[in-house]
C-alpha atoms as a PDB file:
ATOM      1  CA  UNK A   1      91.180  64.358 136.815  1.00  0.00           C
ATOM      2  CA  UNK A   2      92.897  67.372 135.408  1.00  0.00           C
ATOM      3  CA  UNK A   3      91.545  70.797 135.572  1.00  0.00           C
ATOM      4  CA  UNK A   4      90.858  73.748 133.517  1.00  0.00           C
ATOM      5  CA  UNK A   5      89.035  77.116 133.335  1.00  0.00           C
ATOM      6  CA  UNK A   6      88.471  79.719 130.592  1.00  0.00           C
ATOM      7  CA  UNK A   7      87.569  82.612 131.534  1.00  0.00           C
ATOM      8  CA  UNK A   8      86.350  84.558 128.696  1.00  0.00           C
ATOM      9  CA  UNK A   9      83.436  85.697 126.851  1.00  0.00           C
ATOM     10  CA  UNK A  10      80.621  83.506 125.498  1.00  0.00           C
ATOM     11  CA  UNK A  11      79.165  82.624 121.803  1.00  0.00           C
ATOM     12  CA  UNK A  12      75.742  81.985 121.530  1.00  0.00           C
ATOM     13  CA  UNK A  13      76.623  79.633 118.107  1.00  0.00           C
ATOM     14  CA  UNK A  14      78.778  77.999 120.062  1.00  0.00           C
ATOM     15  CA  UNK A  15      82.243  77.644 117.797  1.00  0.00           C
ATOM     16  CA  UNK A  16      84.091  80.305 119.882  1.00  0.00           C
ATOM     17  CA  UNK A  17      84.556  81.827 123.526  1.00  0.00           C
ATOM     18  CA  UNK A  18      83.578  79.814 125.960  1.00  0.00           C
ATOM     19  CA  UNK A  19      81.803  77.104 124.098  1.00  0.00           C
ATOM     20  CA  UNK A  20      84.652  76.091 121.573  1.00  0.00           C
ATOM     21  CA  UNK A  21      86.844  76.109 125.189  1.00  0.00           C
ATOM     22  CA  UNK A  22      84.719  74.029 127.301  1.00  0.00           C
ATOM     23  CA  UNK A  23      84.299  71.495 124.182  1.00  0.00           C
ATOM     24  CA  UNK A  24      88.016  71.501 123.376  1.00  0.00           C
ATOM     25  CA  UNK A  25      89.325  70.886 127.614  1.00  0.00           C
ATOM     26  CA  UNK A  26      86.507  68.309 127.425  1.00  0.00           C
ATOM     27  CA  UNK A  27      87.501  66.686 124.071  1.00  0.00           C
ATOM     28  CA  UNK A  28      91.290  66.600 125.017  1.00  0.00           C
ATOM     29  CA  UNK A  29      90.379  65.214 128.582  1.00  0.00           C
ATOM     30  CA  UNK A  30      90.496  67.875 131.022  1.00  0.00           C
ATOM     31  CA  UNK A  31      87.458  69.203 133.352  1.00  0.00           C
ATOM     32  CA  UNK A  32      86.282  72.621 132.161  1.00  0.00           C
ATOM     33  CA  UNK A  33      84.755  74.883 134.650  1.00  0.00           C
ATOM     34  CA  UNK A  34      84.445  78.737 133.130  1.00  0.00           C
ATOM     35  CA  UNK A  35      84.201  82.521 134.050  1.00  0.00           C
ATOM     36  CA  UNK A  36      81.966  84.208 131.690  1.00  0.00           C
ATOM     37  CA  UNK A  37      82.829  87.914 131.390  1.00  0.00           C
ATOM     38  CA  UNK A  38      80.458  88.758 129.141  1.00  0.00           C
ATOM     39  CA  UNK A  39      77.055  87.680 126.671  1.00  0.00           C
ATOM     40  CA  UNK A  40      77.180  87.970 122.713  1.00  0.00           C
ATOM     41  CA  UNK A  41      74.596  87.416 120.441  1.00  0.00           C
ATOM     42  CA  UNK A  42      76.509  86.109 117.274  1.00  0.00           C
ATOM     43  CA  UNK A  43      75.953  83.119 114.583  1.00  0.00           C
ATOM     44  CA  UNK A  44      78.652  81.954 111.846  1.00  0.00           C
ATOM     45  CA  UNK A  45      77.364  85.773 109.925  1.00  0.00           C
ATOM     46  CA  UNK A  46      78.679  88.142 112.707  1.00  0.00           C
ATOM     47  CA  UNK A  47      78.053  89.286 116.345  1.00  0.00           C
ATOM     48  CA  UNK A  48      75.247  91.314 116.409  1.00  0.00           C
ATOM     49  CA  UNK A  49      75.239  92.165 120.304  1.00  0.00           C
ATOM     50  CA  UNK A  50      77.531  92.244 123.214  1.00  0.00           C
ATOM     51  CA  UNK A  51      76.194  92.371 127.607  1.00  0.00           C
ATOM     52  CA  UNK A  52      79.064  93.032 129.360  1.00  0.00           C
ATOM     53  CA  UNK A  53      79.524  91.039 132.701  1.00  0.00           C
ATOM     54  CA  UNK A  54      79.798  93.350 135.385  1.00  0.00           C
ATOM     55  CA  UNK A  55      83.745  92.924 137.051  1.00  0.00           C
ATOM     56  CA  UNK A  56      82.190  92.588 141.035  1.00  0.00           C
ATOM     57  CA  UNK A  57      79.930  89.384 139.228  1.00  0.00           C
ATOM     58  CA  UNK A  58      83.531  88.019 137.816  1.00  0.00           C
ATOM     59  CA  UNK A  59      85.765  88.376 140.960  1.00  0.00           C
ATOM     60  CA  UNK A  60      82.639  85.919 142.327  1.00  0.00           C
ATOM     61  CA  UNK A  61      82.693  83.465 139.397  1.00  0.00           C
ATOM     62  CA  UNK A  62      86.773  83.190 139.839  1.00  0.00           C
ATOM     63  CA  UNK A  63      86.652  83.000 143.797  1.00  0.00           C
ATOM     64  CA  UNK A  64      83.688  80.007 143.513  1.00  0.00           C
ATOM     65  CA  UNK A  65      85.740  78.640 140.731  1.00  0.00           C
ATOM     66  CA  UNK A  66      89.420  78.790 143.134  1.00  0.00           C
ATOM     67  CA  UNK A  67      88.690  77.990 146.248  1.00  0.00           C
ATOM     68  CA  UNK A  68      86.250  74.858 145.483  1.00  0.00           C
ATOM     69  CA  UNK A  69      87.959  73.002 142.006  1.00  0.00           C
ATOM     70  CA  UNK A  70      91.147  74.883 141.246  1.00  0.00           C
ATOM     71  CA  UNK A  71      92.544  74.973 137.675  1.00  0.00           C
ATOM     72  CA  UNK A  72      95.629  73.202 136.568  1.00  0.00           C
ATOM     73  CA  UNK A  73      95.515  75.802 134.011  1.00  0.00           C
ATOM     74  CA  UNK A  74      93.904  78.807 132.685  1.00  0.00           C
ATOM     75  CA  UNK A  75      93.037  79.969 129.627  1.00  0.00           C
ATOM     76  CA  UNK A  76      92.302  83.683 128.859  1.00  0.00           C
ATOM     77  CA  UNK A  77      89.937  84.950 125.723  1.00  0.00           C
ATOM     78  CA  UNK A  78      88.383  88.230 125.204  1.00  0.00           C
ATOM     79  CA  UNK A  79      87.934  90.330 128.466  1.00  0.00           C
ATOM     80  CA  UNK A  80      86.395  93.368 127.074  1.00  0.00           C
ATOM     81  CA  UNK A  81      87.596  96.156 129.441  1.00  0.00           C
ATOM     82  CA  UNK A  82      89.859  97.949 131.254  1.00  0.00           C
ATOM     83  CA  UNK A  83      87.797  97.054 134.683  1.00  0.00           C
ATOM     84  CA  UNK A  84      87.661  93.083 134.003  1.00  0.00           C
ATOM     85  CA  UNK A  85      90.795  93.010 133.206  1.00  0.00           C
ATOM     86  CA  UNK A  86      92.658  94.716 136.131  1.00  0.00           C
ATOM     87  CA  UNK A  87      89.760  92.230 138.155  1.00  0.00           C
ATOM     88  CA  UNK A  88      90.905  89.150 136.490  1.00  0.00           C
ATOM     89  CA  UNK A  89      94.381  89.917 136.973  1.00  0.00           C
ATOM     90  CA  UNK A  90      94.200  90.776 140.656  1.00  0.00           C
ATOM     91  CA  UNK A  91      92.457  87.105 140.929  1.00  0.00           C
ATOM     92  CA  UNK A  92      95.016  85.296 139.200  1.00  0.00           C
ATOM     93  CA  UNK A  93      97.845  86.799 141.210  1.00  0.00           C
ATOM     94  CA  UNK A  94      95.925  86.286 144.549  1.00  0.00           C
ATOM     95  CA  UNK A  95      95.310  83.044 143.565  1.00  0.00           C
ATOM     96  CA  UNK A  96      98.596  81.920 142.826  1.00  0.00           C
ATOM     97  CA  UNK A  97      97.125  80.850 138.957  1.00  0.00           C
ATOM     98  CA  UNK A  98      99.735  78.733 137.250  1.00  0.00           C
ATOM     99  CA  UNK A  99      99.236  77.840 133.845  1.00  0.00           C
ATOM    100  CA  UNK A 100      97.784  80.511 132.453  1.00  0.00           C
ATOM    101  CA  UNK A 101      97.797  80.863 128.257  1.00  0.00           C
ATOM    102  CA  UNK A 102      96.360  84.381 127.744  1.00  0.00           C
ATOM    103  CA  UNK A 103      94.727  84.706 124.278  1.00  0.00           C
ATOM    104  CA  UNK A 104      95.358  88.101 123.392  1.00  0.00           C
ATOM    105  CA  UNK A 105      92.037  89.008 121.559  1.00  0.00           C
ATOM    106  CA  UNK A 106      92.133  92.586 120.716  1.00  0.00           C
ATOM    107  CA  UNK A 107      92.891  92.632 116.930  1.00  0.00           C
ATOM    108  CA  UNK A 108      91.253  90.365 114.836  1.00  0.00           C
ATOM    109  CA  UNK A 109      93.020  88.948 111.562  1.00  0.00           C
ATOM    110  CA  UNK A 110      91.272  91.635 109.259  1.00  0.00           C
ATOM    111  CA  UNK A 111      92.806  93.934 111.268  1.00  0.00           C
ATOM    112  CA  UNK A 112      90.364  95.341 113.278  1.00  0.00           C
ATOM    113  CA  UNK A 113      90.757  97.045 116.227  1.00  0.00           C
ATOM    114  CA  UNK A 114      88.024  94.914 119.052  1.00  0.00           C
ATOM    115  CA  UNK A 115      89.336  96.536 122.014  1.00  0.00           C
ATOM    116  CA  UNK A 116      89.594 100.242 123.243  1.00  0.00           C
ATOM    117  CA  UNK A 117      93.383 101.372 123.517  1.00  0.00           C
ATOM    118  CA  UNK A 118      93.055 101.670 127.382  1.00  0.00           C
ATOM    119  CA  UNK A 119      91.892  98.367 127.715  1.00  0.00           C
ATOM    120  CA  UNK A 120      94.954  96.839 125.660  1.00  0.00           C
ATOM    121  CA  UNK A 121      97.366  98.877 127.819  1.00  0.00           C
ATOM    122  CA  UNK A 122      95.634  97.374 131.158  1.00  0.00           C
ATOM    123  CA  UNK A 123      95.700  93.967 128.654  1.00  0.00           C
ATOM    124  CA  UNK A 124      99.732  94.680 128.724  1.00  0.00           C
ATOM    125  CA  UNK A 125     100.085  96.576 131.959  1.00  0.00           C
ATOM    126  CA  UNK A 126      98.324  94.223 134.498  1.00  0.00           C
ATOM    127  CA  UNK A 127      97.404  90.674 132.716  1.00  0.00           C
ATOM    128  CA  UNK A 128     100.486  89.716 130.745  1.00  0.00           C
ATOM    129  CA  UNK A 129     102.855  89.483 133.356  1.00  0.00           C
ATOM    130  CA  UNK A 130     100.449  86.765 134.988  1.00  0.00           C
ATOM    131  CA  UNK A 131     100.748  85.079 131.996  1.00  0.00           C
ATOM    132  CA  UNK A 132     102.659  81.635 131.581  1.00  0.00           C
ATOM    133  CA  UNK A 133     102.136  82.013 128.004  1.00  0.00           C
ATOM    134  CA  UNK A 134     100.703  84.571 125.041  1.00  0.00           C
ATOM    135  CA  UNK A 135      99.340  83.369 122.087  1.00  0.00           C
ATOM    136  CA  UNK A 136      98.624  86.493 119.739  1.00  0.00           C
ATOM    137  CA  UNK A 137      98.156  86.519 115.603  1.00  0.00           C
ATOM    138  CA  UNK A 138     100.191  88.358 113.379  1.00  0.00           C
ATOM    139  CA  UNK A 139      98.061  91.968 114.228  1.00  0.00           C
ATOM    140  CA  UNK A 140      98.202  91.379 117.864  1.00  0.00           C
ATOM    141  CA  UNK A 141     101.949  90.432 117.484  1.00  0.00           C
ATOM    142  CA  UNK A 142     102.238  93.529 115.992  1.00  0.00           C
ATOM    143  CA  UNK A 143     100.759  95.425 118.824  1.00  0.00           C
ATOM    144  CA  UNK A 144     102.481  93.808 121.607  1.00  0.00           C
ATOM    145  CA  UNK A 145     106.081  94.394 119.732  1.00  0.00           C
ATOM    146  CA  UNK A 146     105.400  97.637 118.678  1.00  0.00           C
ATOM    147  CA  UNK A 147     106.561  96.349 114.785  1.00  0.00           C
ATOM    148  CA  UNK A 148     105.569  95.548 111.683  1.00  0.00           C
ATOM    149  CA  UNK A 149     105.366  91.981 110.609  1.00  0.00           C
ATOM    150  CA  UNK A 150     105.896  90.776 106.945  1.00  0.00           C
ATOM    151  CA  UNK A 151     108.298  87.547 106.797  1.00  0.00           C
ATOM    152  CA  UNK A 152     108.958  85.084 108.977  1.00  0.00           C
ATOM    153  CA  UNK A 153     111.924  86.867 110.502  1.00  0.00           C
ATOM    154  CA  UNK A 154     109.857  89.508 111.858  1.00  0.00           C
ATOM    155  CA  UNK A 155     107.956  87.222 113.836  1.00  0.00           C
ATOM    156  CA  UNK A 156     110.653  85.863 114.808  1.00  0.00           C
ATOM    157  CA  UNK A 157     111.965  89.148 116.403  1.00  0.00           C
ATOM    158  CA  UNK A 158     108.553  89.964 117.609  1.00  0.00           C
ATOM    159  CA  UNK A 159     108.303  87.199 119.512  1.00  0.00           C
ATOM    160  CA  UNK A 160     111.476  88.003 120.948  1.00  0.00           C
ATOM    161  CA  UNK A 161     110.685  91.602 121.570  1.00  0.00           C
ATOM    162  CA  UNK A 162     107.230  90.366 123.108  1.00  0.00           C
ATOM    163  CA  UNK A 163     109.329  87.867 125.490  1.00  0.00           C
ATOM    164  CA  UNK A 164     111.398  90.344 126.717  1.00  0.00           C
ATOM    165  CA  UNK A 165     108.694  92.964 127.349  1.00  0.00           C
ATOM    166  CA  UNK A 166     106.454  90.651 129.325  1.00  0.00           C
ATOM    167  CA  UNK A 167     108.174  87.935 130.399  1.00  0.00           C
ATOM    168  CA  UNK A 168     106.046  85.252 129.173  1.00  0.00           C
ATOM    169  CA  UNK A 169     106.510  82.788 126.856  1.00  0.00           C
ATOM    170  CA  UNK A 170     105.228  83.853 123.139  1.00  0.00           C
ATOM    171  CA  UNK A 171     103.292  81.990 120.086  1.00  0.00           C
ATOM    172  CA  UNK A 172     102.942  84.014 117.401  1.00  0.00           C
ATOM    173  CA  UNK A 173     100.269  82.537 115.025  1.00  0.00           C
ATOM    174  CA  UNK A 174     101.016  82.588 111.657  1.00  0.00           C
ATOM    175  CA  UNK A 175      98.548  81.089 110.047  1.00  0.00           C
ATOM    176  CA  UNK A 176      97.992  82.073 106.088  1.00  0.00           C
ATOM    177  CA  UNK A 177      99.180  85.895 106.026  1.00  0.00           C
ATOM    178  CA  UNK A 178     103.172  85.146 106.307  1.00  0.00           C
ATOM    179  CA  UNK A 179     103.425  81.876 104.077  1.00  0.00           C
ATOM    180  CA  UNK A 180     101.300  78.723 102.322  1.00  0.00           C
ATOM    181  CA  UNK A 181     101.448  76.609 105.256  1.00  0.00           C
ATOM    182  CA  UNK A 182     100.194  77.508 108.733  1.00  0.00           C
ATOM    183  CA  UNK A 183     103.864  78.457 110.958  1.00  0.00           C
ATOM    184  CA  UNK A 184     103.467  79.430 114.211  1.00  0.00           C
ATOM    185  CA  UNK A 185     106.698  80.369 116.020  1.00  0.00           C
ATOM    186  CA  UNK A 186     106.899  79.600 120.229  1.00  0.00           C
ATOM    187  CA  UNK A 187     110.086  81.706 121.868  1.00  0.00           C
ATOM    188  CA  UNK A 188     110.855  81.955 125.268  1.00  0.00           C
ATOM    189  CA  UNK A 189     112.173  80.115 128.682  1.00  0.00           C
ATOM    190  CA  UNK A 190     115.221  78.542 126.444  1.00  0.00           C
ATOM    191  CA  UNK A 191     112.747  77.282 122.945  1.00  0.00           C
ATOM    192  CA  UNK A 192     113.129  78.641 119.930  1.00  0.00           C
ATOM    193  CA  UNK A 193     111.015  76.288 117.364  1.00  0.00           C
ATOM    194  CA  UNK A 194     108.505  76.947 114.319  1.00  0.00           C
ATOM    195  CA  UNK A 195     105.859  74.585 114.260  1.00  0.00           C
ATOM    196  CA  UNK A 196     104.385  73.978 110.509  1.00  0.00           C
ATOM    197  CA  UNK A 197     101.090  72.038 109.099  1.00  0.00           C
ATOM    198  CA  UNK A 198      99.045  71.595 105.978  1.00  0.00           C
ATOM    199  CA  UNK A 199      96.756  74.373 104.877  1.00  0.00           C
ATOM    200  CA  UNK A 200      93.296  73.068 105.331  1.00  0.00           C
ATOM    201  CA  UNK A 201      91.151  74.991 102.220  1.00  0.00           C
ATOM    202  CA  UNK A 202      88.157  75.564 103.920  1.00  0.00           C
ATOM    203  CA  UNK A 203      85.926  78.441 105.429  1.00  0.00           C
ATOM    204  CA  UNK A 204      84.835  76.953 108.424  1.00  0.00           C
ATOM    205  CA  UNK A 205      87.390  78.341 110.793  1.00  0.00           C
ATOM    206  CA  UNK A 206      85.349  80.210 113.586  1.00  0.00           C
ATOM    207  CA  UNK A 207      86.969  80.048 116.837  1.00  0.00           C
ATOM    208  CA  UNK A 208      90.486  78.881 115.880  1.00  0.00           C
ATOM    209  CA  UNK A 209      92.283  80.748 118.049  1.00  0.00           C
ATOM    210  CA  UNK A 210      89.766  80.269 121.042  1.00  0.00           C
ATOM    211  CA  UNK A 211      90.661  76.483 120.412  1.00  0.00           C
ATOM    212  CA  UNK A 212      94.207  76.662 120.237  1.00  0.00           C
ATOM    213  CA  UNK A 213      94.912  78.041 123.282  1.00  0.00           C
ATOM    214  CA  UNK A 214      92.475  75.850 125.239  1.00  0.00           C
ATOM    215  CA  UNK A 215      94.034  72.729 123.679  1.00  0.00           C
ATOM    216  CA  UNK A 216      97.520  74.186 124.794  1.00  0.00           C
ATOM    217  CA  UNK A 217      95.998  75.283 128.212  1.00  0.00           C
ATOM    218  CA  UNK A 218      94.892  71.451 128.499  1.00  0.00           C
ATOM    219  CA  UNK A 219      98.026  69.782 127.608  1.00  0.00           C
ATOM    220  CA  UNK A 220      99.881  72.303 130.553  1.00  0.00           C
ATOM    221  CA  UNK A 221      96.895  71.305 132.786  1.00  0.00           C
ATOM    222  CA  UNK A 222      97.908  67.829 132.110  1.00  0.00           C
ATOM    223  CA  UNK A 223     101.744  68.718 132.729  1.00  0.00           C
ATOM    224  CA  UNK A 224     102.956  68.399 129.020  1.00  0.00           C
ATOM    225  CA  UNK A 225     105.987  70.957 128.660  1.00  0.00           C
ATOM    226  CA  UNK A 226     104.810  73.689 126.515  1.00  0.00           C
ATOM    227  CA  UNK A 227     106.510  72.664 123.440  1.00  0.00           C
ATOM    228  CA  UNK A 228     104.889  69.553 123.771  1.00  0.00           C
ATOM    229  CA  UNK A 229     101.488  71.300 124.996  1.00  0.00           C
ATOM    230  CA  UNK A 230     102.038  73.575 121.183  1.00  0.00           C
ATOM    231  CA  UNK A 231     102.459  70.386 119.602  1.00  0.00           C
ATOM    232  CA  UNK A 232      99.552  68.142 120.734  1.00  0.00           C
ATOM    233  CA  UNK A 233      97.369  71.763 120.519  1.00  0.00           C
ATOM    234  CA  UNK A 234      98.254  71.689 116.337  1.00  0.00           C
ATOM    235  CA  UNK A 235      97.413  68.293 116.317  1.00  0.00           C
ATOM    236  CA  UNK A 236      94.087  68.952 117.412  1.00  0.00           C
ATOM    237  CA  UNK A 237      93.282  72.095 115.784  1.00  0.00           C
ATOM    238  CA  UNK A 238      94.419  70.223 112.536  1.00  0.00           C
ATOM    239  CA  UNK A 239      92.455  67.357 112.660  1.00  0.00           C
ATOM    240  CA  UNK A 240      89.097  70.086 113.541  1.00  0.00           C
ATOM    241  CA  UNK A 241      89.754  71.613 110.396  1.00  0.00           C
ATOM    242  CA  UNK A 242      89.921  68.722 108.379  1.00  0.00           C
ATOM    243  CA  UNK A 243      86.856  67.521 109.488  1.00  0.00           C
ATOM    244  CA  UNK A 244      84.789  70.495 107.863  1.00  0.00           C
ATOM    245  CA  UNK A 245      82.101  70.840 110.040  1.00  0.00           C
ATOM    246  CA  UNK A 246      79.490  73.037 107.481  1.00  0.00           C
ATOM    247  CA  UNK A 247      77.336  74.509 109.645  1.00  0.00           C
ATOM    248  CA  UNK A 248      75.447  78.323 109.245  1.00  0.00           C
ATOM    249  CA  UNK A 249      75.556  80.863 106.260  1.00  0.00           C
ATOM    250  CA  UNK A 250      78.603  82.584 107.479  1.00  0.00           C
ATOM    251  CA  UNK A 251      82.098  81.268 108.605  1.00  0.00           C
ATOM    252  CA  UNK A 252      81.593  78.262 110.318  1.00  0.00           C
ATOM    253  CA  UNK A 253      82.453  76.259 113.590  1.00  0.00           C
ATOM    254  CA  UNK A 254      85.398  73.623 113.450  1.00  0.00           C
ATOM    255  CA  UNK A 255      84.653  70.203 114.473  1.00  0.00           C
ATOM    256  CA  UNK A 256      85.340  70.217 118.406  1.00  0.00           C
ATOM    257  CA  UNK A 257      84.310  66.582 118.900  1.00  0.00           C
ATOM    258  CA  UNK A 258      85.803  65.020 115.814  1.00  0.00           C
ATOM    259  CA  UNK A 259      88.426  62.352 117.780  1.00  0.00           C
ATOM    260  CA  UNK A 260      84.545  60.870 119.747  1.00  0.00           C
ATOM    261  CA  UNK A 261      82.889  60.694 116.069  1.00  0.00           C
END
């Protein structure tokens, strides 16, 4: 069987972090095994707490994880600071990691900053260049190409300028803020191709982006090509939405396990 690990931070409602990841590797048939780096207390309303995972506790979690079951692919959600990052990093080079979709999560889509500026230049610094593949929203995009981004030619161009900066291969996620439908644009390692779907109108869209990049981190675990790893990922994500799971008061999980239902 095909193998996966996120290595990220977890969600006590389980629709994001590493819930949503170990539901979507399991849901698109790959084994999940997981590195938590750090404890929230959150529902569908908002986080309302954060523990922090000390960095000596994750280099353990990765070296039980590598030299016992080691991933076909990793994925990569929030890692908090400057200290798990350069520890994850160090890991995945000594490791040899292949496969590894880093999910960017340092601005959210509102806009708001979630990670201290030294911890996004270690984020850029040290972790991107061990990635196979980035998978950042419109602010993050913005971040990592050091531009603004208004039209669908300037994510084009970010994407571009994000390629060339890193190395790795770039999704920038669209979603609603360029354009009605959801683009997302994948550059890099000879593609250039927009993938499009249907707006889904509804609110329960917590841990979209977690998803995503485990269902493309499972496809490349399964060797699909990464266009074809994109693909199958917006598949999945689309058919989640469209299920509209309504659970909690707030903004609420997708449906992780709508294919079994």
């Amino acid at each position: 069987m095909n193998t996966a690990l996120t290595i990220a931070g977890s969600d006590s409602c389980g629709g994001a972090g590493i819930q949503a990841d170990i539901k979507t590797m399991t849901a698109m048939g790959v084994y999940a095994s997981c590195c938590i780096c750090a404890l929230t207390a959150q529902n569908t309303t908002g986080v309302q707490a954060i523990l922090e995972v000390e960095e000596d506790f994750v280099i353990k979690q990765l070296d039980s994880v590598f030299t016992d079951i080691f991933p076909d692919a990793v994925k990569i959600g929030m890692l908090s600071n400057s200290k798990i990052i350069k520890a994850v990093s160090d890991r995945l080079a000594y490791y040899n990691a292949k496969n590894v979709v880093v999910d960017p999560v340092m601005v959210s889509t509102s806009g708001h900053k979630l990670m201290a500026d030294e911890a996004i230049t270690t984020l850029q610094n040290e972790l991107l260049k061990e990635g196979t593949v980035t998978t950042p929203n419109i602010p993050e995009a913005e971040v990592l190409s050091s531009m603004k981004i208004l039209t669908s030619d300037d994510m084009v161009n970010a994407a571009k300028l994000i390629h060339e900066r890193f190395g790795c291969i770039v999704l920038v996620k669209g979603g609603h803020d360029i354009e009605a439908t959801a683009r997302d644009y994948l550059y890099g390692e000879g593609v250039s191709r927009w993938y499009e779907s249907k707006r889904v109108d509804t609110d329960n869209t917590h841990g979209t982006g977690c998803t995503l990049s485990s269902a493309i981190a499972s496809g490349l675990a399964k060797g699909e090509d990464i266009e074809t790893a994109v693909l199958h990922a917006k598949e999945y994500i689309q058919g989640a939405l469209e299920a509209n799971l309504d659970l909690g008061k707030g903004n609420g999980p997708i449906d992780h396990l709508f294919r079994i239902k």
